[in-house]
Protein backbone atom coordinates (compact mmCIF):
# COMPACT_ATOMS: atom_id res chain seq x y z
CA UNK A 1 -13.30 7.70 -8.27
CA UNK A 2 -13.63 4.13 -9.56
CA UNK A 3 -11.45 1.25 -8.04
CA UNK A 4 -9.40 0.99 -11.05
CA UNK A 5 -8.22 4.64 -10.17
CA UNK A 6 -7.40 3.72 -6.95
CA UNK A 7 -4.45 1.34 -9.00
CA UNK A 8 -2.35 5.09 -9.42
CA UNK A 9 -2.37 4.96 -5.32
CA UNK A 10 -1.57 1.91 -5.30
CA UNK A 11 1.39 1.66 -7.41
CA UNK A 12 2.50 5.06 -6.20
CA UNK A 13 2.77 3.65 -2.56
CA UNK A 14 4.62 0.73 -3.85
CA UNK A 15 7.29 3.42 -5.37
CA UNK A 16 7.54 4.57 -1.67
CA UNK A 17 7.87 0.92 0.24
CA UNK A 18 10.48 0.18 -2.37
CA UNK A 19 12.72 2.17 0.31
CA UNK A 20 12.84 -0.87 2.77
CA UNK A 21 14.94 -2.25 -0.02
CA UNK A 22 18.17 -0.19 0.73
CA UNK A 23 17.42 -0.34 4.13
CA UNK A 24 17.79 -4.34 3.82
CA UNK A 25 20.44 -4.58 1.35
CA UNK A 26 22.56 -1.68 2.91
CA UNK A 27 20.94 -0.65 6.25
CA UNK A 28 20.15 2.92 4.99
CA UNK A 29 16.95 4.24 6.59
CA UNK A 30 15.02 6.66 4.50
CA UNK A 31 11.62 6.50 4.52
CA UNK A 32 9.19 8.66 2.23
CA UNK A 33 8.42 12.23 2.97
CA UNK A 34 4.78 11.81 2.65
CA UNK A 35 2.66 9.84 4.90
CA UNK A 36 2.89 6.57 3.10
CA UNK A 37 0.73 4.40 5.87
CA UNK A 38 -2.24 6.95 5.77
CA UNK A 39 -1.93 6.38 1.80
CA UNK A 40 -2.46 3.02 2.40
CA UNK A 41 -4.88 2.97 4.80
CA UNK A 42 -7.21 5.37 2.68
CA UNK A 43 -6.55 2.88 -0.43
CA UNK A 44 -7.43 -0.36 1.73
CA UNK A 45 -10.62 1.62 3.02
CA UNK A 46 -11.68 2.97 -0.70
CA UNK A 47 -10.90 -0.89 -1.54
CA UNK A 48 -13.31 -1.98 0.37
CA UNK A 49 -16.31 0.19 -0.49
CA UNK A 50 -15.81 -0.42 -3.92
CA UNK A 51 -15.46 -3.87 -3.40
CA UNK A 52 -19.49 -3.95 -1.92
CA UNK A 53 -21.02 -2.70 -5.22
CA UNK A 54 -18.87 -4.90 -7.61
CA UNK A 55 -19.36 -7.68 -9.90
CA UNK A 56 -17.75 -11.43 -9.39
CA UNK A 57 -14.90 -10.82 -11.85
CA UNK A 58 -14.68 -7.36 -10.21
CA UNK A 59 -14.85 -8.53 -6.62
CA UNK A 60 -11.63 -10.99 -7.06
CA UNK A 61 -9.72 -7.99 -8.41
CA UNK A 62 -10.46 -5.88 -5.77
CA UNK A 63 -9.78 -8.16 -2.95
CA UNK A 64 -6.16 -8.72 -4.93
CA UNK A 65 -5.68 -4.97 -4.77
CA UNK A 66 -7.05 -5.48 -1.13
CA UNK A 67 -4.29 -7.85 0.45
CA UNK A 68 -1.48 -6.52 -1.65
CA UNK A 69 -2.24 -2.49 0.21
CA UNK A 70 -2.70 -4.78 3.04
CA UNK A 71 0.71 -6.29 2.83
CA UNK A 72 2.65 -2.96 2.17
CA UNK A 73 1.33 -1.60 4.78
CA UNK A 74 2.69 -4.00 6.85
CA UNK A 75 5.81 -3.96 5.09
CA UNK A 76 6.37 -0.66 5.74
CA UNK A 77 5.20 -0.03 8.96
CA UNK A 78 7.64 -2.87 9.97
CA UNK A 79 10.24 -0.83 8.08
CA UNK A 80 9.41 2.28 10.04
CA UNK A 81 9.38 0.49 13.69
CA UNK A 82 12.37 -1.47 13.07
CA UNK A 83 14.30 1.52 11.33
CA UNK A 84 14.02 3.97 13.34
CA UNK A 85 16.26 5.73 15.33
């Protein structure tokens, strides 16, 4: 795998933290059924290996990809602290 498939993750765990949303607009508390912090922890880890081998130009998009599955995560494990029961 190549860090530009590791984009697929990340834009499929920014489908799942779109549920804090909802849960700020509305209070409703639904969080994914998969495990949507271990998704982002094994993106932010792949992110970073690939990020060792790469190019300048490559480097900068990397780290981008970097912080932003950084931020999510945080995101969403606020969402899951602060939403649940």
């Amino acid at each position: 795998m190549t860090w530009k498939e590791v984009g697929g993750d990340l834009a499929l765990a920014d489908e799942h933290v779109t549920q804090v949303i909802p849960f700020v607009d509305e209070g409703i508390f639904k969080p994914a059924r998969g495990d949507v912090m271990g998704l982002l922890e094994g993106i932010a880890s792949r992110l970073e290996r690939f990020g060792e081998g790469a190019t300048t130009e490559e480097r900068e998009v990397v780290d981008a990809h970097y912080r932003y599955a950084v931020l999510l995560h945080r995101i969403y494990g606020e969402f899951l602290r602060i939403g649940a029961p």
